[in-house]
C-alpha atoms as a PDB file:
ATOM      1  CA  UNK A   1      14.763   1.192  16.237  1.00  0.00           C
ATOM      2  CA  UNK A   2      11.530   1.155  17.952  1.00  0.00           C
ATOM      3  CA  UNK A   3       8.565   0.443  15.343  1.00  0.00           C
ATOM      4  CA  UNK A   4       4.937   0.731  15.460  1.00  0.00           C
ATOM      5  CA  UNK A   5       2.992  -0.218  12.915  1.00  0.00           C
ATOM      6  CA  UNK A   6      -0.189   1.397  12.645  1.00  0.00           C
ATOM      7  CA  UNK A   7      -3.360  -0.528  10.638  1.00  0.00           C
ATOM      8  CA  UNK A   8      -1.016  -4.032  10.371  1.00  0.00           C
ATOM      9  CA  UNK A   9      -2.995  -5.675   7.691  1.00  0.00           C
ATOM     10  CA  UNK A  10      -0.772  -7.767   5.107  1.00  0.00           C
ATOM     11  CA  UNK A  11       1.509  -5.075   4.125  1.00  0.00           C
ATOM     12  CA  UNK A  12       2.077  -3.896   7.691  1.00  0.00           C
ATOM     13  CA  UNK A  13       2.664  -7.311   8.700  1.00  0.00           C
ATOM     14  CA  UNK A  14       5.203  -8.224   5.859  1.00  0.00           C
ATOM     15  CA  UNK A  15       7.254  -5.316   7.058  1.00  0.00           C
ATOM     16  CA  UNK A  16       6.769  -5.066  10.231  1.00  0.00           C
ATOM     17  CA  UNK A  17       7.548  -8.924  10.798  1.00  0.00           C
ATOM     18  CA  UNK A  18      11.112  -8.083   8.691  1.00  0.00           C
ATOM     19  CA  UNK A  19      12.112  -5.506  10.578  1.00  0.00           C
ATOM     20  CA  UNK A  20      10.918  -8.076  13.889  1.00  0.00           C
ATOM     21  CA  UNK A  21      13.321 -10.621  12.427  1.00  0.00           C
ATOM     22  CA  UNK A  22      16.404  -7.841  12.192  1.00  0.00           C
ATOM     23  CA  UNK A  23      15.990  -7.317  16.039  1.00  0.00           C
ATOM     24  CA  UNK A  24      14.200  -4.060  16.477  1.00  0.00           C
ATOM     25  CA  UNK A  25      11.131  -3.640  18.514  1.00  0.00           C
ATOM     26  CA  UNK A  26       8.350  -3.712  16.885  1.00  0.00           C
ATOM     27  CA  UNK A  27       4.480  -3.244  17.804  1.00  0.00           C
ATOM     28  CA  UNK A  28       1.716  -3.694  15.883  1.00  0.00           C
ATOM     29  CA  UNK A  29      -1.469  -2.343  16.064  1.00  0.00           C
ATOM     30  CA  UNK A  30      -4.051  -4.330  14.172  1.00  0.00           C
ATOM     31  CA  UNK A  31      -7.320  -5.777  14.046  1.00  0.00           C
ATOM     32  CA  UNK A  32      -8.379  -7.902  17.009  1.00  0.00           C
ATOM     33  CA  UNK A  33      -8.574 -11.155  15.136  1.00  0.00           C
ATOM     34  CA  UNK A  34      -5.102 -10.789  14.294  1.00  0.00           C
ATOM     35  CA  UNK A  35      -3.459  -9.094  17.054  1.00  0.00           C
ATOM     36  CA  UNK A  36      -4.871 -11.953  19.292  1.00  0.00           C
ATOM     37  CA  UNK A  37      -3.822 -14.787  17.333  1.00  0.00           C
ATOM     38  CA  UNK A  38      -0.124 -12.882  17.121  1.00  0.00           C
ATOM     39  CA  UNK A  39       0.294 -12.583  20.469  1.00  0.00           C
ATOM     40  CA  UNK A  40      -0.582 -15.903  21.408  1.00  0.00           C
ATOM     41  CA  UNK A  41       1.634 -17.767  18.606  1.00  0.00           C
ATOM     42  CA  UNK A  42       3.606 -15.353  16.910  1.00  0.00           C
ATOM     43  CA  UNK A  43       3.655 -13.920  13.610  1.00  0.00           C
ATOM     44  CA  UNK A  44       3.665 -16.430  11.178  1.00  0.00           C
ATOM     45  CA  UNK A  45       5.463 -15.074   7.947  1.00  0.00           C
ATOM     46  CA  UNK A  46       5.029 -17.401   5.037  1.00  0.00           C
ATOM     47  CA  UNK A  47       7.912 -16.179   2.614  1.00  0.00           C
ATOM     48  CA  UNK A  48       9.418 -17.600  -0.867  1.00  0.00           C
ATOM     49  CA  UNK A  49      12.212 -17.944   1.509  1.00  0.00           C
ATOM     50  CA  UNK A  50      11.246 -18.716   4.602  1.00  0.00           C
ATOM     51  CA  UNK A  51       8.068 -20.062   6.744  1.00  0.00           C
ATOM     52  CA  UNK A  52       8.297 -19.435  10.470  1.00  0.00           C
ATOM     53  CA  UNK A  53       6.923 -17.343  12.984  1.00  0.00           C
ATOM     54  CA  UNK A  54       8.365 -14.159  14.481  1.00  0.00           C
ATOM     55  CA  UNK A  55       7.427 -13.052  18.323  1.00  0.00           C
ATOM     56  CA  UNK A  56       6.134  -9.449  18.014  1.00  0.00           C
ATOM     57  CA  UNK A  57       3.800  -7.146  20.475  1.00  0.00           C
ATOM     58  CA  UNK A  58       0.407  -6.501  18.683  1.00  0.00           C
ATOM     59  CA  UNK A  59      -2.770  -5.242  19.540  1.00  0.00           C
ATOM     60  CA  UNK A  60      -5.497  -2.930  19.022  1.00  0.00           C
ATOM     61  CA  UNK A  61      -4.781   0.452  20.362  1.00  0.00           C
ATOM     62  CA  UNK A  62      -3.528   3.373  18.969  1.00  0.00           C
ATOM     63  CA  UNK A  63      -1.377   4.176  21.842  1.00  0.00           C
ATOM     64  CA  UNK A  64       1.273   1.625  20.864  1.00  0.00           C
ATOM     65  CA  UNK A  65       2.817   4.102  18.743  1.00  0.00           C
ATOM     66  CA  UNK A  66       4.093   5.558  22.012  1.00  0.00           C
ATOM     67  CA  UNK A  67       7.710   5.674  22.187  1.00  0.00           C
ATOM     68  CA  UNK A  68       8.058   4.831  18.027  1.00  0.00           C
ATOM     69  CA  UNK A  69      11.004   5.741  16.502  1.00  0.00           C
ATOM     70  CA  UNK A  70       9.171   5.107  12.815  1.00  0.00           C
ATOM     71  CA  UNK A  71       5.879   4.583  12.615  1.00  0.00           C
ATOM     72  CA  UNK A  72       4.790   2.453   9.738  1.00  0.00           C
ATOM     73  CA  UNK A  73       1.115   3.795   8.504  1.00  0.00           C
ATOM     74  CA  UNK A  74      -0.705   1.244   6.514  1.00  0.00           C
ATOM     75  CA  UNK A  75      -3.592   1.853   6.559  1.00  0.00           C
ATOM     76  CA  UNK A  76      -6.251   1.987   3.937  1.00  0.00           C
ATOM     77  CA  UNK A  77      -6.433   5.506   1.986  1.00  0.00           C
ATOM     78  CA  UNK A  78     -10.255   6.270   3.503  1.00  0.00           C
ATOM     79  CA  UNK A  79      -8.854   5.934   6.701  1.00  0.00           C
ATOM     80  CA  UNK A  80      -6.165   8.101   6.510  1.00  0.00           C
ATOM     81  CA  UNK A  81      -7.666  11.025   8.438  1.00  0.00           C
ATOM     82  CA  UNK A  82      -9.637   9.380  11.423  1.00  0.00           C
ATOM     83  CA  UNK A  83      -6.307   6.737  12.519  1.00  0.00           C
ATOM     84  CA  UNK A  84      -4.143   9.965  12.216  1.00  0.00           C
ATOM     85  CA  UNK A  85      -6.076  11.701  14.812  1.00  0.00           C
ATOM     86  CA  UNK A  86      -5.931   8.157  16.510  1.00  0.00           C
ATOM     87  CA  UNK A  87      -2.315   8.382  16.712  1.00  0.00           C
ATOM     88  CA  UNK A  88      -1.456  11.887  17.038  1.00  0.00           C
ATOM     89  CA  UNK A  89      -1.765  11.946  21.531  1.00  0.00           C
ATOM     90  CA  UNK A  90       0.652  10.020  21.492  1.00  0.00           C
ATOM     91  CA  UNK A  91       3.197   9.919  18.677  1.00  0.00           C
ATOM     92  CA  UNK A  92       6.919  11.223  19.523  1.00  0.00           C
ATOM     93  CA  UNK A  93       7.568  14.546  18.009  1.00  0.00           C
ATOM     94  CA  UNK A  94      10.834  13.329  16.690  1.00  0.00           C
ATOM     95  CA  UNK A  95       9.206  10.154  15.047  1.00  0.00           C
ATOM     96  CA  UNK A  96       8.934   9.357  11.130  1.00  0.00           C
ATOM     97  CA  UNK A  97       5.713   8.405  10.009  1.00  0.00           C
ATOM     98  CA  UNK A  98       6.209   6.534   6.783  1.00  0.00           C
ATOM     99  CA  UNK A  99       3.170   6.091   4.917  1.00  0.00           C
ATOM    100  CA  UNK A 100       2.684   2.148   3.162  1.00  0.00           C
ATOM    101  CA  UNK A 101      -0.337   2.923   1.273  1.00  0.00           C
ATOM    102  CA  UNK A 102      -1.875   2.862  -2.195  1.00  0.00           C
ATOM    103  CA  UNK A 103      -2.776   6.062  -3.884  1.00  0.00           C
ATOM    104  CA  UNK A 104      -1.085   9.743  -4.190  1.00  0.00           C
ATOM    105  CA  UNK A 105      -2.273  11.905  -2.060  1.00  0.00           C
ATOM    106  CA  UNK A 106      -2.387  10.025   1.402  1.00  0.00           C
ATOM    107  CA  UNK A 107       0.687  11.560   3.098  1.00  0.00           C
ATOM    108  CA  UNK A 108      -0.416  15.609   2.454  1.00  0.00           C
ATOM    109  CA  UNK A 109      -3.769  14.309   4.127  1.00  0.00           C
ATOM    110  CA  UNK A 110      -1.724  13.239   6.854  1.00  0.00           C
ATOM    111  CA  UNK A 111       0.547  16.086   7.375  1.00  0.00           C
ATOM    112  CA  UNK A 112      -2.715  18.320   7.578  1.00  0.00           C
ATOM    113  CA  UNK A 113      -3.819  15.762  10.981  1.00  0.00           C
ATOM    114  CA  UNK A 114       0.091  15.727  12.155  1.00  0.00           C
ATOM    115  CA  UNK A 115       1.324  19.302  11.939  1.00  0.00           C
ATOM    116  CA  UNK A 116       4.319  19.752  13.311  1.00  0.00           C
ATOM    117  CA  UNK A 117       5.491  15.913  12.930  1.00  0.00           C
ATOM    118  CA  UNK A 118       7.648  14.438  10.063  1.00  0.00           C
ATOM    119  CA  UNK A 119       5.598  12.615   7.973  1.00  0.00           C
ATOM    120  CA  UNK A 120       6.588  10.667   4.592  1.00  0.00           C
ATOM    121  CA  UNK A 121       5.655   9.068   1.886  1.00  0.00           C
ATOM    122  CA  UNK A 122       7.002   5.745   0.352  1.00  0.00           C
ATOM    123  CA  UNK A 123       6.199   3.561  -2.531  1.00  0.00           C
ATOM    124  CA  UNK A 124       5.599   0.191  -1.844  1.00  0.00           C
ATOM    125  CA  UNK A 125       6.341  -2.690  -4.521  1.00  0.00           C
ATOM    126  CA  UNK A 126       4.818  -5.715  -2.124  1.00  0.00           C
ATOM    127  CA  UNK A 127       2.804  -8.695  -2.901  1.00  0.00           C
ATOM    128  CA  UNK A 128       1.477  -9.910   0.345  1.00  0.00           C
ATOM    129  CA  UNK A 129      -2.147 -11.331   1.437  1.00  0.00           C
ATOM    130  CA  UNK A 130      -3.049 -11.915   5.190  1.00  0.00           C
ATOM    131  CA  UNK A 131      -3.965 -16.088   4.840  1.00  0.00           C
ATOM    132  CA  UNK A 132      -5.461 -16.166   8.069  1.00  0.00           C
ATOM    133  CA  UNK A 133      -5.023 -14.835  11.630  1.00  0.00           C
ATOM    134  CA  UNK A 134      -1.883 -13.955  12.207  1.00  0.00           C
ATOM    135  CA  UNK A 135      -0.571 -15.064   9.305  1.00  0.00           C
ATOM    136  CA  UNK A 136       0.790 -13.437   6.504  1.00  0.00           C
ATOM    137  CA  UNK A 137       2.002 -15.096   2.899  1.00  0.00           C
ATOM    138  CA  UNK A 138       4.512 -13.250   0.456  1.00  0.00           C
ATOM    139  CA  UNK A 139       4.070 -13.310  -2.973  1.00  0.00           C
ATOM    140  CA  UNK A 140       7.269 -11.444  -3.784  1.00  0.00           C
ATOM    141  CA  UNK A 141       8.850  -8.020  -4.461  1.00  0.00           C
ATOM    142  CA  UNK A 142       9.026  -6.187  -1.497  1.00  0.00           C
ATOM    143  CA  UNK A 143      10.836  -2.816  -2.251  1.00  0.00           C
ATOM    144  CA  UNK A 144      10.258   0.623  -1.400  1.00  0.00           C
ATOM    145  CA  UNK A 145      10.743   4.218  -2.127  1.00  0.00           C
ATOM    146  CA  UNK A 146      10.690   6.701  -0.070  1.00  0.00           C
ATOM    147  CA  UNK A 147      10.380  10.419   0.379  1.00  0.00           C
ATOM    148  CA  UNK A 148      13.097  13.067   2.085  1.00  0.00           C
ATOM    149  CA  UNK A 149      12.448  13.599   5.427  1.00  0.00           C
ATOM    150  CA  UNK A 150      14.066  13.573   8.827  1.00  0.00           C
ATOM    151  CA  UNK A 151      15.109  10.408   9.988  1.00  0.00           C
ATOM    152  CA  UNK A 152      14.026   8.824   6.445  1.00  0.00           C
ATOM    153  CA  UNK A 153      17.877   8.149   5.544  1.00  0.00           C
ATOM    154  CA  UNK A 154      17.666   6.142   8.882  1.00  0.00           C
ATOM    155  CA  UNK A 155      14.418   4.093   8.297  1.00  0.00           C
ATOM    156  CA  UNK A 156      15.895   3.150   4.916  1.00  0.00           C
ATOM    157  CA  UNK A 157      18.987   1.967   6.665  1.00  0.00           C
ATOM    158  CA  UNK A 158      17.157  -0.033   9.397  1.00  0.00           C
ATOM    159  CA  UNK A 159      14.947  -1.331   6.397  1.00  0.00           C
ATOM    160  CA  UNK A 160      17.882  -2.087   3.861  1.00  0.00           C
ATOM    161  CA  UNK A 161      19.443  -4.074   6.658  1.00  0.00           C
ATOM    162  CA  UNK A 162      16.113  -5.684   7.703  1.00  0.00           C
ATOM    163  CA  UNK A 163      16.131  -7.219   4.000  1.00  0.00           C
ATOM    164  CA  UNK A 164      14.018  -5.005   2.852  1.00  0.00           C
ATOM    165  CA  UNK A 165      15.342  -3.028  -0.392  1.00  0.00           C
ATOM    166  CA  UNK A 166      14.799   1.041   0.222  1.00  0.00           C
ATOM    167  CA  UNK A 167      15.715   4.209  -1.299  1.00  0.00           C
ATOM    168  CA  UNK A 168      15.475   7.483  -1.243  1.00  0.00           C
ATOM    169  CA  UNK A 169      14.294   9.554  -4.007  1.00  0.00           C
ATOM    170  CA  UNK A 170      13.465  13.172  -4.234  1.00  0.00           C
ATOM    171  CA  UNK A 171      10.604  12.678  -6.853  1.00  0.00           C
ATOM    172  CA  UNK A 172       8.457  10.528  -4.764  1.00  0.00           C
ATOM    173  CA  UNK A 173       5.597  11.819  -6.187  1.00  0.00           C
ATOM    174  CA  UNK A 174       6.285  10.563  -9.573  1.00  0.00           C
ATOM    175  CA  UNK A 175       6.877   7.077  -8.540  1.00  0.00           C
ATOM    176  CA  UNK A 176       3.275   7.328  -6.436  1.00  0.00           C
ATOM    177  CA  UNK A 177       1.694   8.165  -9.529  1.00  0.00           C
ATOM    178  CA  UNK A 178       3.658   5.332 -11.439  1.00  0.00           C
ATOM    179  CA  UNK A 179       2.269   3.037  -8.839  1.00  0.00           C
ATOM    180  CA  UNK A 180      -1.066   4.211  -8.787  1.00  0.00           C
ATOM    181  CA  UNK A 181      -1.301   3.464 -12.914  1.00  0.00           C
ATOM    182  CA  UNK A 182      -0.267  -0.022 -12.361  1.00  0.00           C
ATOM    183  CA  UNK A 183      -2.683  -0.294  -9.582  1.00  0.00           C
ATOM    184  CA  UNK A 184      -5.177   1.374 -12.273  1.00  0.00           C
ATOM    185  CA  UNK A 185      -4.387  -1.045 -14.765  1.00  0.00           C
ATOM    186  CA  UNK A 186      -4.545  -4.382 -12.303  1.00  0.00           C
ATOM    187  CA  UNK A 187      -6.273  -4.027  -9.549  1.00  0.00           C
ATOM    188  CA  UNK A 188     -10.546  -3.286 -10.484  1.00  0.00           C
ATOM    189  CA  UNK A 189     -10.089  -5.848 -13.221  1.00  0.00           C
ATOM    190  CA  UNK A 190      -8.841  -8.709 -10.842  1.00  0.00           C
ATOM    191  CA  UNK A 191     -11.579  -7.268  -8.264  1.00  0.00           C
ATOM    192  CA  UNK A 192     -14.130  -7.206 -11.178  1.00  0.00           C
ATOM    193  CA  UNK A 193     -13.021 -10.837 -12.030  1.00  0.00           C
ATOM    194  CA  UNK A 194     -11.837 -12.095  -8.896  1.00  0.00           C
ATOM    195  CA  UNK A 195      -8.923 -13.623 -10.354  1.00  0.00           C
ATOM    196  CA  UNK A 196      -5.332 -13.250 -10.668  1.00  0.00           C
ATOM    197  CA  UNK A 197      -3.330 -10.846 -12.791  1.00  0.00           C
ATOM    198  CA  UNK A 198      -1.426 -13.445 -14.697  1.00  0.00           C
ATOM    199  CA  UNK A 199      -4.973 -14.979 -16.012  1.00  0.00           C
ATOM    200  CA  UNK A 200      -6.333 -11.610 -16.365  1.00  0.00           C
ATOM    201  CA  UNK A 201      -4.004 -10.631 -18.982  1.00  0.00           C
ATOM    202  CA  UNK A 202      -4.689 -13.976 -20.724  1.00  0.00           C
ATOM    203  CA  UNK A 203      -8.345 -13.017 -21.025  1.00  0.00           C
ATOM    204  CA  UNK A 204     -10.128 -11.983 -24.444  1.00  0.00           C
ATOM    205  CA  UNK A 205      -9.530  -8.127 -24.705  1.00  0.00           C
ATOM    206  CA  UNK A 206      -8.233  -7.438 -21.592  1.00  0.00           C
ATOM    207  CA  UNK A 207      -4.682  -6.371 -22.760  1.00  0.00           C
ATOM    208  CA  UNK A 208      -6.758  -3.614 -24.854  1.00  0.00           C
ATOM    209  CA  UNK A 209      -8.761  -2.552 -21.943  1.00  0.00           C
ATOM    210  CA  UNK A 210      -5.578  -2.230 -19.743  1.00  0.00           C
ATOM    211  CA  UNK A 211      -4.185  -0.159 -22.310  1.00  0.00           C
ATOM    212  CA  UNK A 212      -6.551   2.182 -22.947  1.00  0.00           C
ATOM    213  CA  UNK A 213      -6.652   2.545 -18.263  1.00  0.00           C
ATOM    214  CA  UNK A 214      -2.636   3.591 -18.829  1.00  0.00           C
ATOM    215  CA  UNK A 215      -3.105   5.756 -21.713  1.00  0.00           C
ATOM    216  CA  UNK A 216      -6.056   7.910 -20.167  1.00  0.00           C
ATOM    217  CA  UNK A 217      -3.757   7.762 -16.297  1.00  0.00           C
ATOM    218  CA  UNK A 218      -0.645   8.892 -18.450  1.00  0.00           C
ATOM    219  CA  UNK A 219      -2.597  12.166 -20.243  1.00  0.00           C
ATOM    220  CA  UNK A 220      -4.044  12.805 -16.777  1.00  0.00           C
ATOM    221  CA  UNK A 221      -0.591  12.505 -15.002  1.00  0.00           C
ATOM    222  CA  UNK A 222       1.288  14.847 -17.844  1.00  0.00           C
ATOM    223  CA  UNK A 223      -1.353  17.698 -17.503  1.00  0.00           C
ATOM    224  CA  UNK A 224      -0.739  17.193 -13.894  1.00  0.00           C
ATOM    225  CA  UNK A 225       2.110  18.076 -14.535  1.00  0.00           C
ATOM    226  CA  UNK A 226       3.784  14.736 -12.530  1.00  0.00           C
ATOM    227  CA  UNK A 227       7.350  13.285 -13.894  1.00  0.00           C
ATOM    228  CA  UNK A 228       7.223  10.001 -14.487  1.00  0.00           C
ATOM    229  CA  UNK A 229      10.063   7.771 -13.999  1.00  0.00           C
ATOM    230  CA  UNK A 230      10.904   4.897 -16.447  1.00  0.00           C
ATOM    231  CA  UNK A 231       9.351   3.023 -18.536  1.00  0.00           C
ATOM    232  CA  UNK A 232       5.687   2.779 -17.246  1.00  0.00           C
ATOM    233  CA  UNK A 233       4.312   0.344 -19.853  1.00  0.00           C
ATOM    234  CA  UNK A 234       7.367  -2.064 -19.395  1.00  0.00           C
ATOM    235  CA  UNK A 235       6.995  -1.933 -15.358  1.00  0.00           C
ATOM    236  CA  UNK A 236       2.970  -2.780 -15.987  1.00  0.00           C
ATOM    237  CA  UNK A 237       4.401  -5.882 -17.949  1.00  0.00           C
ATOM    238  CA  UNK A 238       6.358  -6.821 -15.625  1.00  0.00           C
ATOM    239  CA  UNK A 239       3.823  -6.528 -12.898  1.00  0.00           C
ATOM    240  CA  UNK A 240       1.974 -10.086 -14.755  1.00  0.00           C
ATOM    241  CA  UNK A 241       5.662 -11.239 -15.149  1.00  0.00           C
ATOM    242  CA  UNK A 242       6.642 -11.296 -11.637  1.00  0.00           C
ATOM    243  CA  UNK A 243       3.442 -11.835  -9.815  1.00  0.00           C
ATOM    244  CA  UNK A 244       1.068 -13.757 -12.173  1.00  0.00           C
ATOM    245  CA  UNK A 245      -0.667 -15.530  -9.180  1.00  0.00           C
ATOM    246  CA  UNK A 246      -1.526 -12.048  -7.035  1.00  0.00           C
ATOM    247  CA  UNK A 247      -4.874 -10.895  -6.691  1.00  0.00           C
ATOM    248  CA  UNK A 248      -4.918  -7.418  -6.033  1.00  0.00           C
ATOM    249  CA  UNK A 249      -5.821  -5.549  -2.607  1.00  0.00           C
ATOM    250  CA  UNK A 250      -9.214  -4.831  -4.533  1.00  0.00           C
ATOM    251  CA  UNK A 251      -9.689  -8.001  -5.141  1.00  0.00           C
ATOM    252  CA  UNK A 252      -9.324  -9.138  -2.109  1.00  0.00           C
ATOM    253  CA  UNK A 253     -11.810  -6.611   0.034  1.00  0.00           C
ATOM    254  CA  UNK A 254     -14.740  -7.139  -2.543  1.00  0.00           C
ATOM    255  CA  UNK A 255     -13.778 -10.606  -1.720  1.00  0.00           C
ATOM    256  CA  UNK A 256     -13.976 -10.257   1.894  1.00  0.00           C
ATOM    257  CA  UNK A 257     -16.868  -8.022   1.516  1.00  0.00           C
ATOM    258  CA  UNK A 258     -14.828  -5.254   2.774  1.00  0.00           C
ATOM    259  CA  UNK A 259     -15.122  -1.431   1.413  1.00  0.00           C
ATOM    260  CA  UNK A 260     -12.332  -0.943  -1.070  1.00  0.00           C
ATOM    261  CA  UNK A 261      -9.655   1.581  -2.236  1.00  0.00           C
ATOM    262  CA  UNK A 262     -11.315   2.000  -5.514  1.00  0.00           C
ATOM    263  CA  UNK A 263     -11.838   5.751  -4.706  1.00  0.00           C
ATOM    264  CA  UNK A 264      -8.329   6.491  -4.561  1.00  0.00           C
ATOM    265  CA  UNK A 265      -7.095   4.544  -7.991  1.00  0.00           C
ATOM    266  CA  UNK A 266      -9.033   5.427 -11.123  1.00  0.00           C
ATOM    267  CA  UNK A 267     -11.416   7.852  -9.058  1.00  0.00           C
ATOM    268  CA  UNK A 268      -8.688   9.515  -8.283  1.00  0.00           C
ATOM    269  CA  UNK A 269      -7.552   9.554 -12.056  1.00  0.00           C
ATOM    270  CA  UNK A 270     -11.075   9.968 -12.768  1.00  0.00           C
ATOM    271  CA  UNK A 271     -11.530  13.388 -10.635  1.00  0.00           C
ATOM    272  CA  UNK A 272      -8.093  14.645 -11.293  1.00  0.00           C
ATOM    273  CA  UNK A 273      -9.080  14.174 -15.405  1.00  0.00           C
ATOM    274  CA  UNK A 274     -12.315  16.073 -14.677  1.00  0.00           C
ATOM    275  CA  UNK A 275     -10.368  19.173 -12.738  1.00  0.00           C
ATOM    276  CA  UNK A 276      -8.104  19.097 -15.994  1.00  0.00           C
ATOM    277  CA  UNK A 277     -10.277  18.817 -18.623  1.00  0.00           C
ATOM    278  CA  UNK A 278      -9.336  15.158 -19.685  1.00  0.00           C
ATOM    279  CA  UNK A 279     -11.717  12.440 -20.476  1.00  0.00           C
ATOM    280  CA  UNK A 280     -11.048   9.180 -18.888  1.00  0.00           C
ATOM    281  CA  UNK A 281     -14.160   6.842 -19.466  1.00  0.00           C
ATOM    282  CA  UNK A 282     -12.553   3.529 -19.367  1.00  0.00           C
ATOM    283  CA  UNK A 283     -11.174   4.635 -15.407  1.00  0.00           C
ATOM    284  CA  UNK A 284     -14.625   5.694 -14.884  1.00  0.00           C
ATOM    285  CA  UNK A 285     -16.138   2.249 -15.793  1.00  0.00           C
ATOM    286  CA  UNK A 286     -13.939  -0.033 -13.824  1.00  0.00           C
ATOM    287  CA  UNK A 287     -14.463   2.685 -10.510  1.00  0.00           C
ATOM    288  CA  UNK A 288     -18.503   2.481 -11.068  1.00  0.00           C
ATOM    289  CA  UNK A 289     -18.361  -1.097 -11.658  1.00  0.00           C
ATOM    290  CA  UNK A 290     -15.975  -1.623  -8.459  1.00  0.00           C
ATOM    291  CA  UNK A 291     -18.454   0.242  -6.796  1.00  0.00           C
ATOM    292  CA  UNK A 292     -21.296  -1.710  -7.846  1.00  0.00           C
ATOM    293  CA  UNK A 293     -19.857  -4.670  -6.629  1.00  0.00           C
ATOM    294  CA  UNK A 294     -19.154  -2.723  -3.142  1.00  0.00           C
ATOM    295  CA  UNK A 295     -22.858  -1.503  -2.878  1.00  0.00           C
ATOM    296  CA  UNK A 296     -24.172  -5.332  -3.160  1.00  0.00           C
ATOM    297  CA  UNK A 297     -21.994  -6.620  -0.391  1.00  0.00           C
END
């Protein structure tokens, strides 16, 4: 397939670079500090598996997506609107647009700039960081879940192939708001603390506090009327489990002094409760205290 990968920041990277190594064509349109340093050297892809670096086009402009098969949309949840318009001139009408990005709501604000195109929405399980220019490290995990939609039976193929594990599901929406309560739980404290999740849930009361974030998300999502699948508290153990030494994407704007996505996690669970009727004033502290942190930097 022909791939474009539109805001390649860690996560567009990590899966961009896979489906690089598989032998498709892939673009990436990223910042310029990257996309320079990418063109000149490569990708470099520091895995658990493998270190090396993968020749890719990148750049800055929008217009890459040009002749895309699947367009890979990572970019962050504020910016959902402005880079659609950025793309829409000149994305295929027979292209998937496969949205990589935190929060719930991200691929109906897309569809609204891209009428007329087939737009989806995936669940990503990834722990990446971008560890310098050009160069992105995985932490581990890596799966995804995505929404019906044409061509999306062919993007998981090309991805499943890639190394990348991908399925369909047809409650996609219910796995987005899974994911968004286990970014709930994680990500403001290890932005708040600016430290890992494996520590975090070491620290004096913190269990409690995560807790009592997943209880309020959980009454929130049920008078939303949203299916969850699984066993949410076991998959936000496991989250510690399996990536004790991530800092989450929260973590690592505030860190770079960087706006964050803080708007879209618990103020999104914090504005749905309101609309419903539900108190949620443990979401509501770790979004105003996020957003402290944001307003001094």
């Amino acid at each position: 397939m022909r791939v474009a990968v539109m805001g390649a920041g860690a996560v567009g990277c990590y899966y961009g670079g896979m489906l690089a190594r598989a032998g498709h064509e892939v673009a990436l349109i990223a910042r310029p500090v990257h996309a320079e340093a990418i063109e000149r050297d490569g990708l470099r892809m520091e895995t658990r598996s493998f270190d090396e670096r993968v020749r890719l086009a990148a750049g800055s402009d929008a217009s890459a997506v040009r002749g895309a098969d699947l367009v890979l949309f990572c970019v962050k949840s504020m910016d959902t609107e402005s880079a659609g318009a950025q793309i829409a001139p000149h994305l295929e009408r027979d292209a998937l647009v496969l949205c990589l990005q935190n929060g719930v709501d991200n691929a109906d604000r897309l569809r609204a700039v891209l009428p007329g195109h087939s737009v989806a929405a995936a669940v990503v399980y990834v722990a990446t960081e971008m560890a310098g220019p050009g160069h992105v490290r995985h932490h581990g995990r890596g799966e995804l879940v995505i929404e019906p939609a044409a061509r999306s039976a062919e993007a998981a193929q090309a991805l499943a192939a890639a190394g990348i594990p991908a399925e369909i599901s047809d409650n996609v929406r219910g796995a987005l708001w899974a994911k968004l309560i286990l970014n709930c739980a994680y990500n403001a404290v290890s932005a708040i603390a600016q430290r890992p999740y494996g520590e975090n849930v070491r620290g004096e009361g913190i269990q409690k506090v995560m807790r009592d974030v997943v209880d309020e998300c959980l009454a929130v999502a049920t008078a939303d009327g949203v299916q969850l699948p699984g066993d949410i508290d076991a998959a936000v153990r496991r989250i510690a489990e399996t990536m004790p030494a991530q800092f989450s994407s929260t973590a690592q704007d505030l860190a770079r002094g960087k706006p964050s996505e803080i708007d879209y996690l618990n103020g999104l669970v914090m504005r749905r409760g309101q609309a419903l009727g539900i108190a949620t004033p443990v979401n509501r502290v770790l979004w105003a205290l996020v957003k402290l942190i944001e307003g001094k930097r």
